[in-house]
C-alpha atoms as a PDB file:
ATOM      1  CA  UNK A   1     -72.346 -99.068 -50.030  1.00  0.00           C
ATOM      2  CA  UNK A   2     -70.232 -95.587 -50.131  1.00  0.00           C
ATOM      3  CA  UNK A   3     -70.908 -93.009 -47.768  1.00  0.00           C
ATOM      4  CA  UNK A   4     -69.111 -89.889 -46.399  1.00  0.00           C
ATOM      5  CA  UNK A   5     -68.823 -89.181 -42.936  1.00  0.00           C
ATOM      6  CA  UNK A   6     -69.514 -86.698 -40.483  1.00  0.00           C
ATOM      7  CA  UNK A   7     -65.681 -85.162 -41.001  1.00  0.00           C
ATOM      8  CA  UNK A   8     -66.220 -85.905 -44.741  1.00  0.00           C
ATOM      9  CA  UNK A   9     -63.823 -88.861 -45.660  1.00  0.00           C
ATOM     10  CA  UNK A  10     -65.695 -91.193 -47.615  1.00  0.00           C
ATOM     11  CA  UNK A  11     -66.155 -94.899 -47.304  1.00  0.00           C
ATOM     12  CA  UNK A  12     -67.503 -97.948 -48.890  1.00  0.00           C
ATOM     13  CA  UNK A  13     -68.968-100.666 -46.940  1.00  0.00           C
ATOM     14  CA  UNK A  14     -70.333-103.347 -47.949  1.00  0.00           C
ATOM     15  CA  UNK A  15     -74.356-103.483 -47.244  1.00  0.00           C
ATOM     16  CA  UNK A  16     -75.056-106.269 -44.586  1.00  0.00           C
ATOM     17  CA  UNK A  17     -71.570-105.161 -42.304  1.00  0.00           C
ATOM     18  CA  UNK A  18     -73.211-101.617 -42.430  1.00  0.00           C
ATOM     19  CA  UNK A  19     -76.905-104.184 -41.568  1.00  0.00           C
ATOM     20  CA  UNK A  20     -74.652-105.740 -38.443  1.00  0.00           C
ATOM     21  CA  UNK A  21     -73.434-102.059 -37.455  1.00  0.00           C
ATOM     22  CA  UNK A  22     -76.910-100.941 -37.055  1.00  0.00           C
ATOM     23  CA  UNK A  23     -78.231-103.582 -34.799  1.00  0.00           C
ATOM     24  CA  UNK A  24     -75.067-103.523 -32.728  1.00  0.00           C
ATOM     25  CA  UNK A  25     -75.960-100.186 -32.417  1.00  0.00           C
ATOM     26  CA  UNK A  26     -79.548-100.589 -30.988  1.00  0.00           C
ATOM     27  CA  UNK A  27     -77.812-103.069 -28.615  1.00  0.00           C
ATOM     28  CA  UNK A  28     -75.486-100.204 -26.902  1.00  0.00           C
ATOM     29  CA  UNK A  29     -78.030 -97.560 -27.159  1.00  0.00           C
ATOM     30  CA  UNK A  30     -80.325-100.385 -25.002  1.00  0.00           C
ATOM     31  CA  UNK A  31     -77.118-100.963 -22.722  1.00  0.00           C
ATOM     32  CA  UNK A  32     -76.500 -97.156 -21.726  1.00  0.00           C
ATOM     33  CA  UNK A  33     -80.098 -96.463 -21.244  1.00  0.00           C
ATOM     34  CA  UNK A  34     -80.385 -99.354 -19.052  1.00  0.00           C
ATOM     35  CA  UNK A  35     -77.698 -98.134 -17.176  1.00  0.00           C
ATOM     36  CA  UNK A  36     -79.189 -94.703 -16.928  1.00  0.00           C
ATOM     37  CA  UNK A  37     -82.061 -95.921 -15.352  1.00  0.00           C
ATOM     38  CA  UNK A  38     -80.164 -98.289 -12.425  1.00  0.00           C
ATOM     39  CA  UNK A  39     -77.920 -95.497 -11.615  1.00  0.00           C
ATOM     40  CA  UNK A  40     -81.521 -93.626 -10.779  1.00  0.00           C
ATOM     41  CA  UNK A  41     -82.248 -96.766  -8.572  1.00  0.00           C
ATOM     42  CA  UNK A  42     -85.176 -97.873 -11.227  1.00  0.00           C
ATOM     43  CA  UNK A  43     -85.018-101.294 -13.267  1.00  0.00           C
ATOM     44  CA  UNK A  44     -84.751-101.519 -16.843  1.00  0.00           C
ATOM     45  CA  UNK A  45     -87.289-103.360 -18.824  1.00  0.00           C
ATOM     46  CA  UNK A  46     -86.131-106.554 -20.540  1.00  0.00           C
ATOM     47  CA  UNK A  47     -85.470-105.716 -23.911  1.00  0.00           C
ATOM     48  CA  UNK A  48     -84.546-108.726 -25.948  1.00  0.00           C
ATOM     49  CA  UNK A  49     -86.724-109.618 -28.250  1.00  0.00           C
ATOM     50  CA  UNK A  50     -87.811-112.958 -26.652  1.00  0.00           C
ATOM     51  CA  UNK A  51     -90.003-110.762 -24.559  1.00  0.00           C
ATOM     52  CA  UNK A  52     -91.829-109.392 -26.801  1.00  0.00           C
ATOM     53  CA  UNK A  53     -92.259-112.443 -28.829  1.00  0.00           C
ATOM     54  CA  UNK A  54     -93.656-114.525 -25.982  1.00  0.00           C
ATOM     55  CA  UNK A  55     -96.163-111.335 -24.556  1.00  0.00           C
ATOM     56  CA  UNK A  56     -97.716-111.567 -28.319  1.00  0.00           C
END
Protein backbone atom coordinates (compact mmCIF):
# COMPACT_ATOMS: atom_id res chain seq x y z
CA UNK A 1 0.00 0.00 0.00
CA UNK A 2 1.83 3.54 -0.86
CA UNK A 3 0.74 6.55 0.70
CA UNK A 4 2.16 10.07 1.33
CA UNK A 5 2.07 11.66 4.50
CA UNK A 6 0.97 14.60 6.18
CA UNK A 7 4.70 16.33 5.53
CA UNK A 8 4.56 14.61 2.09
CA UNK A 9 7.26 11.78 2.13
CA UNK A 10 5.76 8.85 0.73
CA UNK A 11 5.57 5.32 1.96
CA UNK A 12 4.62 1.85 1.13
CA UNK A 13 3.20 -0.42 3.62
CA UNK A 14 2.15 -3.39 3.25
CA UNK A 15 -1.90 -3.75 3.70
CA UNK A 16 -2.61 -5.83 6.93
CA UNK A 17 0.56 -3.84 9.08
CA UNK A 18 -1.34 -0.62 7.93
CA UNK A 19 -4.88 -3.24 9.18
CA UNK A 20 -2.81 -3.73 12.74
CA UNK A 21 -1.98 0.19 12.82
CA UNK A 22 -5.55 1.02 12.68
CA UNK A 23 -6.86 -1.09 15.45
CA UNK A 24 -3.91 -0.19 17.64
CA UNK A 25 -5.09 3.01 17.02
CA UNK A 26 -8.75 2.62 18.26
CA UNK A 27 -7.04 1.01 21.31
CA UNK A 28 -5.11 4.43 22.37
CA UNK A 29 -7.83 6.66 21.26
CA UNK A 30 -10.07 4.25 23.92
CA UNK A 31 -7.05 4.59 26.48
CA UNK A 32 -6.83 8.57 26.49
CA UNK A 33 -10.50 9.00 26.54
CA UNK A 34 -10.75 6.74 29.38
CA UNK A 35 -8.35 8.66 31.05
CA UNK A 36 -10.12 11.87 30.30
CA UNK A 37 -13.02 10.81 31.94
CA UNK A 38 -11.21 9.46 35.51
CA UNK A 39 -9.28 12.58 35.71
CA UNK A 40 -13.08 14.23 35.79
CA UNK A 41 -13.75 11.69 38.68
CA UNK A 42 -16.33 9.66 36.22
CA UNK A 43 -15.72 5.87 35.15
CA UNK A 44 -15.11 4.78 31.78
CA UNK A 45 -17.31 2.25 30.18
CA UNK A 46 -15.75 -1.14 29.43
CA UNK A 47 -14.86 -1.12 26.01
CA UNK A 48 -13.52 -4.44 24.89
CA UNK A 49 -15.40 -6.09 22.76
CA UNK A 50 -16.36 -9.01 25.10
CA UNK A 51 -18.90 -6.59 26.40
CA UNK A 52 -20.62 -6.02 23.76
CA UNK A 53 -20.62 -9.51 22.57
CA UNK A 54 -22.10 -10.93 25.76
CA UNK A 55 -24.97 -7.75 26.13
CA UNK A 56 -26.15 -9.08 22.47
Amino acid sequence: MAYTNSTGARFETPLHDRCRDVVNHGTHQRAQIALVLREADGAPPPTDAIFFVRDA
